[in-house]
C-alpha atoms as a PDB file:
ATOM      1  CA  UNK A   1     -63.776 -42.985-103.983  1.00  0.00           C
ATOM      2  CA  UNK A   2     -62.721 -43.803-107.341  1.00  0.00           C
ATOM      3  CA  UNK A   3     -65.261 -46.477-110.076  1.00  0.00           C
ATOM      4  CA  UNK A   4     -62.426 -49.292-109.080  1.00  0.00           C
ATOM      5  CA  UNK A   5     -62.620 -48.689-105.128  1.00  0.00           C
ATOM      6  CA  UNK A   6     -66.499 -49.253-105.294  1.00  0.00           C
ATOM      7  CA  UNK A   7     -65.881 -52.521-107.795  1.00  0.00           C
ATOM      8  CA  UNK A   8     -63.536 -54.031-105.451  1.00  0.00           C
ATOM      9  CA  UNK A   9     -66.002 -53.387-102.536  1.00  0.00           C
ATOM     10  CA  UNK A  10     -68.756 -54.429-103.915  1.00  0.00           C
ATOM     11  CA  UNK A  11     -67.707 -56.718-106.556  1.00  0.00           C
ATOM     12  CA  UNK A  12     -70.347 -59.640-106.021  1.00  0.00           C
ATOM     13  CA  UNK A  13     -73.106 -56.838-106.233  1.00  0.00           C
ATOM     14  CA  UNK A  14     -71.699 -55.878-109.814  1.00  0.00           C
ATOM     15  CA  UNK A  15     -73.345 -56.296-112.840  1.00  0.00           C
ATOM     16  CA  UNK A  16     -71.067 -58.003-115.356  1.00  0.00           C
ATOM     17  CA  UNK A  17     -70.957 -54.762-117.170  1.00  0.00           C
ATOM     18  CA  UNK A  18     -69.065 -52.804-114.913  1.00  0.00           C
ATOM     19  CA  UNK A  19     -65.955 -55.725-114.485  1.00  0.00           C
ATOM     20  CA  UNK A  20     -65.635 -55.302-117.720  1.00  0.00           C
ATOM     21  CA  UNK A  21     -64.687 -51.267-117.491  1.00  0.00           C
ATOM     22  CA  UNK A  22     -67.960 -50.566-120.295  1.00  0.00           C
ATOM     23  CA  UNK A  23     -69.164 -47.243-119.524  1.00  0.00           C
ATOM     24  CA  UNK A  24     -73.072 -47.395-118.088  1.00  0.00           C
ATOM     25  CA  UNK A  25     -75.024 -43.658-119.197  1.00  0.00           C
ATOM     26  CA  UNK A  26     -78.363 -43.770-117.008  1.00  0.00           C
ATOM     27  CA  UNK A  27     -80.892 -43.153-119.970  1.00  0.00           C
ATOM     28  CA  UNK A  28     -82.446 -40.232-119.277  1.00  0.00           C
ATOM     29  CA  UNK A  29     -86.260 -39.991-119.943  1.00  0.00           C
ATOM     30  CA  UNK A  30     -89.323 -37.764-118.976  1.00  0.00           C
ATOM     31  CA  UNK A  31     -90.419 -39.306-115.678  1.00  0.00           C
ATOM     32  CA  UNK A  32     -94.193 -39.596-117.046  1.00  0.00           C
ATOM     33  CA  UNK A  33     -93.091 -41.910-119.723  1.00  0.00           C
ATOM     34  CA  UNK A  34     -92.420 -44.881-116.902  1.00  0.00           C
ATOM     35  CA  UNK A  35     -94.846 -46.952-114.594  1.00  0.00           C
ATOM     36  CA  UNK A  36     -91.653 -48.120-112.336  1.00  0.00           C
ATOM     37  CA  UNK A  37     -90.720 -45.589-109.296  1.00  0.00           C
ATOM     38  CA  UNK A  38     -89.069 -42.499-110.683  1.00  0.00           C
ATOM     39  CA  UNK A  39     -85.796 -41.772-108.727  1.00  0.00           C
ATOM     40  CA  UNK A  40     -83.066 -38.606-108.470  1.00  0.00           C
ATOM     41  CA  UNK A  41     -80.142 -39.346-107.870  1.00  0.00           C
ATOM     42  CA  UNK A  42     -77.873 -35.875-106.420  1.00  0.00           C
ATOM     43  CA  UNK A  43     -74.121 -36.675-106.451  1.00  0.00           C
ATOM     44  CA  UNK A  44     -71.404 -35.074-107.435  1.00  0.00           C
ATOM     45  CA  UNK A  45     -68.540 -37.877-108.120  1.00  0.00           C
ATOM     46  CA  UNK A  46     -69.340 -39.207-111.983  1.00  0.00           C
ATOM     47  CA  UNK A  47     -67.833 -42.951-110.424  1.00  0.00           C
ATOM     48  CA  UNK A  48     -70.388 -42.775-107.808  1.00  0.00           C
ATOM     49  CA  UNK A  49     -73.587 -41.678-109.573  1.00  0.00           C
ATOM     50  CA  UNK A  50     -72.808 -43.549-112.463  1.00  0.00           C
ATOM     51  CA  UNK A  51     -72.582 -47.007-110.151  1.00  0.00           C
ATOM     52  CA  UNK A  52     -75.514 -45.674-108.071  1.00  0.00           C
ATOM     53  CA  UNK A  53     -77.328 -45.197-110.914  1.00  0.00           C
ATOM     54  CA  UNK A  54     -76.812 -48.258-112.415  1.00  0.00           C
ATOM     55  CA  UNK A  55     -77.451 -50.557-109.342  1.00  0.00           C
ATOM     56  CA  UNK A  56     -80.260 -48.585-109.167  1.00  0.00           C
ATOM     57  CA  UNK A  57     -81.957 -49.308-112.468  1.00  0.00           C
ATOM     58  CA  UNK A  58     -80.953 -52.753-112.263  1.00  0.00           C
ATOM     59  CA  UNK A  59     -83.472 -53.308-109.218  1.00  0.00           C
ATOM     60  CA  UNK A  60     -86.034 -52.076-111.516  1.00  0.00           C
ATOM     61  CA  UNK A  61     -86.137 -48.545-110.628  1.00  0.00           C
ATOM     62  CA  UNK A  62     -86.191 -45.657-113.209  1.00  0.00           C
ATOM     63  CA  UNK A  63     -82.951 -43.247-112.098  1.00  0.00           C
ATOM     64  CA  UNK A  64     -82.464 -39.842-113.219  1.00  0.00           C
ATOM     65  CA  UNK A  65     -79.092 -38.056-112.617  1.00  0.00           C
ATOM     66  CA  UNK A  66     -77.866 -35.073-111.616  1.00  0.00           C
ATOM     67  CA  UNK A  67     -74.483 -33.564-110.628  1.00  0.00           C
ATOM     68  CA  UNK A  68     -75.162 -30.891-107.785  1.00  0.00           C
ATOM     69  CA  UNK A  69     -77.895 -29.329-106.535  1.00  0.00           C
ATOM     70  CA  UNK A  70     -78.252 -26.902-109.067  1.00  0.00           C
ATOM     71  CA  UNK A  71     -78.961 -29.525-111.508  1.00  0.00           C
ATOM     72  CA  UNK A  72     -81.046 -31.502-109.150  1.00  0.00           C
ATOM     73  CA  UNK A  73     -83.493 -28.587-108.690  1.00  0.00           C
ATOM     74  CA  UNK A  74     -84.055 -27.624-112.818  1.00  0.00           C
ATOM     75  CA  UNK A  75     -84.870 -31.304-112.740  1.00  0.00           C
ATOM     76  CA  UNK A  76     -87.261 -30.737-110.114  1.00  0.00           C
ATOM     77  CA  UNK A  77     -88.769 -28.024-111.645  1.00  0.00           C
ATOM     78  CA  UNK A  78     -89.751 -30.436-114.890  1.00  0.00           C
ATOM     79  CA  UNK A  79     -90.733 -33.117-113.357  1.00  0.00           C
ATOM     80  CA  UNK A  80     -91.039 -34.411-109.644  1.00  0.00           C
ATOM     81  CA  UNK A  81     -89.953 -37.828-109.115  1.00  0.00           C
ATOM     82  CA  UNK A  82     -90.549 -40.442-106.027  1.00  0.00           C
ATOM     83  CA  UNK A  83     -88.016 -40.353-104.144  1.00  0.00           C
ATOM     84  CA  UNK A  84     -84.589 -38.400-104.008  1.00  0.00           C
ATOM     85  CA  UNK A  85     -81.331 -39.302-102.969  1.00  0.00           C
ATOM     86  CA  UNK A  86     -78.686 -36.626-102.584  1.00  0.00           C
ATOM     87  CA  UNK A  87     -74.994 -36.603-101.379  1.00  0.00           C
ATOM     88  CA  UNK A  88     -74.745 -34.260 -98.711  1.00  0.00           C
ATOM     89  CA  UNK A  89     -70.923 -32.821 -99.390  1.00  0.00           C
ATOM     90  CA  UNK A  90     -70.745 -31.331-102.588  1.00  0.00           C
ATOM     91  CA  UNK A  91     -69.659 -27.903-104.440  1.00  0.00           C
ATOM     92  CA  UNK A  92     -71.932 -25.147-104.756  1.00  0.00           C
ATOM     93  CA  UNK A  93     -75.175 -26.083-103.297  1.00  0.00           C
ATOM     94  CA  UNK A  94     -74.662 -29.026-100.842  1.00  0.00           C
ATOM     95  CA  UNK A  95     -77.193 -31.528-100.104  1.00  0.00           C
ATOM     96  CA  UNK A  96     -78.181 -30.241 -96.702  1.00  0.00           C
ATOM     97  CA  UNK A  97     -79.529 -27.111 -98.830  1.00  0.00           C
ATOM     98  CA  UNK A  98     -80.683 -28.559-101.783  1.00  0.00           C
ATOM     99  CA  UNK A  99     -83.014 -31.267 -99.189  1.00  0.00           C
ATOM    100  CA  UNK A 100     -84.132 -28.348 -96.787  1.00  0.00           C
ATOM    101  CA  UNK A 101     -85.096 -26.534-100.277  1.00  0.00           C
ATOM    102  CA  UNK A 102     -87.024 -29.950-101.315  1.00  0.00           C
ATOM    103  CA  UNK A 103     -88.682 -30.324 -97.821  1.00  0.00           C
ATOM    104  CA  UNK A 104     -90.041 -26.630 -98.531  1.00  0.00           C
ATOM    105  CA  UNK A 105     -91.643 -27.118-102.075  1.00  0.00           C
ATOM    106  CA  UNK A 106     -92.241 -30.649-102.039  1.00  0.00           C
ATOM    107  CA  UNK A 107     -92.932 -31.790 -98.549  1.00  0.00           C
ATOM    108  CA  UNK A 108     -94.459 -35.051 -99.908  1.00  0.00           C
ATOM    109  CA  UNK A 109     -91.465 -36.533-101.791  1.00  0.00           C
ATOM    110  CA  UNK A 110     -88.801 -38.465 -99.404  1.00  0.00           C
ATOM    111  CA  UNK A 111     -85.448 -38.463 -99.471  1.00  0.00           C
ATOM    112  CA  UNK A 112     -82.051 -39.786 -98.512  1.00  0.00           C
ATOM    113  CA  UNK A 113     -79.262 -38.409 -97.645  1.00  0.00           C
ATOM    114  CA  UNK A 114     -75.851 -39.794 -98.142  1.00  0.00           C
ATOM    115  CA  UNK A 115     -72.307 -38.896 -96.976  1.00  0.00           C
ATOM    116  CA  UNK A 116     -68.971 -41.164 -96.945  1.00  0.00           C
ATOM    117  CA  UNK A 117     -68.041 -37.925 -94.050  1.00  0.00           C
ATOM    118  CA  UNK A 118     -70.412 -38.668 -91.604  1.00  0.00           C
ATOM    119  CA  UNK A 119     -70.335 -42.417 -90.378  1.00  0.00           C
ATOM    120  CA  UNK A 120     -73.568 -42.049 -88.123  1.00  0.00           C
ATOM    121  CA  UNK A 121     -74.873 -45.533 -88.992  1.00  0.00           C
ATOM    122  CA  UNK A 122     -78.698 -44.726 -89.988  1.00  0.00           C
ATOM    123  CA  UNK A 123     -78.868 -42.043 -87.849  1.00  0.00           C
ATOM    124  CA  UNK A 124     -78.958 -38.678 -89.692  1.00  0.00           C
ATOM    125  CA  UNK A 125     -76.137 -36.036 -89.382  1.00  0.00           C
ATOM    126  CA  UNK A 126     -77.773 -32.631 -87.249  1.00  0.00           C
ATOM    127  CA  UNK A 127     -79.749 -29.944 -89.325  1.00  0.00           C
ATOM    128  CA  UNK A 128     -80.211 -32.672 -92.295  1.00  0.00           C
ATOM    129  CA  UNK A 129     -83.994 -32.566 -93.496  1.00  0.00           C
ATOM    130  CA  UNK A 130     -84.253 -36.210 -94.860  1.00  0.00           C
ATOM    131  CA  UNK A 131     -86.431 -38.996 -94.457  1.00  0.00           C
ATOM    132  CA  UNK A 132     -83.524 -41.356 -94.512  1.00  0.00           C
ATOM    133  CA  UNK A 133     -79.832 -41.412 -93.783  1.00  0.00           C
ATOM    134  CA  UNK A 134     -77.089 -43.742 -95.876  1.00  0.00           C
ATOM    135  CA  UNK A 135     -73.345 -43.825 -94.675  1.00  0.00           C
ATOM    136  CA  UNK A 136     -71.387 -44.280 -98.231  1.00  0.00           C
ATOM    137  CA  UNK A 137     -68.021 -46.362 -98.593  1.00  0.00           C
ATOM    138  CA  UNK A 138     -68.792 -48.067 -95.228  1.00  0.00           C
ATOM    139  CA  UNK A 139     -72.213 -50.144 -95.662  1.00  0.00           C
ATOM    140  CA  UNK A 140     -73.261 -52.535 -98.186  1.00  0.00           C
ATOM    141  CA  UNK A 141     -75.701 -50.942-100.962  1.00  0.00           C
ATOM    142  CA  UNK A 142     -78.294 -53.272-100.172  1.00  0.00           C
ATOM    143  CA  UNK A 143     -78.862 -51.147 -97.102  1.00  0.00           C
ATOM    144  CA  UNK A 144     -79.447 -48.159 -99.860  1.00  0.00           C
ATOM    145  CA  UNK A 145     -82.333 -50.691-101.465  1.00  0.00           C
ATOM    146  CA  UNK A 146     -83.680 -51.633 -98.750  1.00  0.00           C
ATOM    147  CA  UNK A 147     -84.568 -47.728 -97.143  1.00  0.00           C
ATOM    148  CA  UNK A 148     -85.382 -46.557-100.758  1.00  0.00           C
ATOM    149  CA  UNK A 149     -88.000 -49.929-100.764  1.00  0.00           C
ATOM    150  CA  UNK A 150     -89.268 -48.832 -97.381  1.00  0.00           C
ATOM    151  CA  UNK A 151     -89.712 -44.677 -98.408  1.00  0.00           C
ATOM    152  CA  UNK A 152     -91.536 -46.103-101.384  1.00  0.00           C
ATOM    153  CA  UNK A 153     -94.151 -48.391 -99.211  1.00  0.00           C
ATOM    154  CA  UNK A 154     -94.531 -45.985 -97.038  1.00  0.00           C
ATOM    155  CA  UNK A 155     -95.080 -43.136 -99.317  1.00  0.00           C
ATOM    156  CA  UNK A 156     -97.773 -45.079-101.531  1.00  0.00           C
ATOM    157  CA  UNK A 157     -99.355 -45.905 -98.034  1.00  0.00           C
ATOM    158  CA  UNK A 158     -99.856 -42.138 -97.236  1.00  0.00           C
ATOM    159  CA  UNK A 159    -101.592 -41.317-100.608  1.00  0.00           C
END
């Protein structure tokens, strides 16, 4: 799904920025250097981590990006953020491997997986080690929020 597909979807959730066609650049920083919740964000379409991202950060959180799992795990191994949220379908390392890798090492971080292939409502696709399932392209993204607002409750809760 192309940057204009998820504008005209989701146009009144759109931050004037984006109508406008400027180009949004998460700002990457350490993930000490911020008291909001640090997220990492796994997905492999630049349109779709770049809105993702950018929704993201506008409800206050502090997104880092990466492109694949390969990426997503050198991240990981500086710094381990709050929550992750990972496509499932993409090249090289899929999400399905990078999350069962993530449940190994860091069983205390939660994460969501998200697919625009599987259209299982919240229900997560089989073998899928997530805390959290989000169907892209077919569900608003303040269904996204709202699990990534309940992993974070519940996670501070458990500490």
């Amino acid at each position: 799904m192309y940057k204009s597909e998820y504008k005209r979807r989701l146009a009144p959730e759109f931050p004037s920025r984006l109508l406008t066609g400027s180009s949004y650049s998460p700002e990457v920083k350490p993930m000490s250097q911020t008291s909001r919740h640090r997220i990492l964000l796994v997905e492999d379409d630049p349109d779709a981590r770049e809105v993702i991202a950018m929704l993201l950060n506008d409800k206050g959180y502090d997104v880092s990006a990466a492109a694949n799992g390969l990426g997503a795990l050198s991240q990981l191994k500086k710094e381990v953020p709050d929550i992750i949220i990972s496509d499932l379908n993409m090249p090289g390392m899929s999400g399905s491997e990078l999350l069962s890798i993530v449940h190994r090492h860091w069983p205390s971080v939660p994460a969501i997986a998200m697919s625009a292939s599987y259209d299982s409502g919240d229900r997560l696709p089989d073998g899928v080690m997530a805390d959290a399932y989000f169907a892209k392209g077919g569900r608003p993204f303040e269904e996204l929020f709202n699990k990534v607002d309940e992993l974070m409750r519940t996670s501070e809760m458990r500490q």
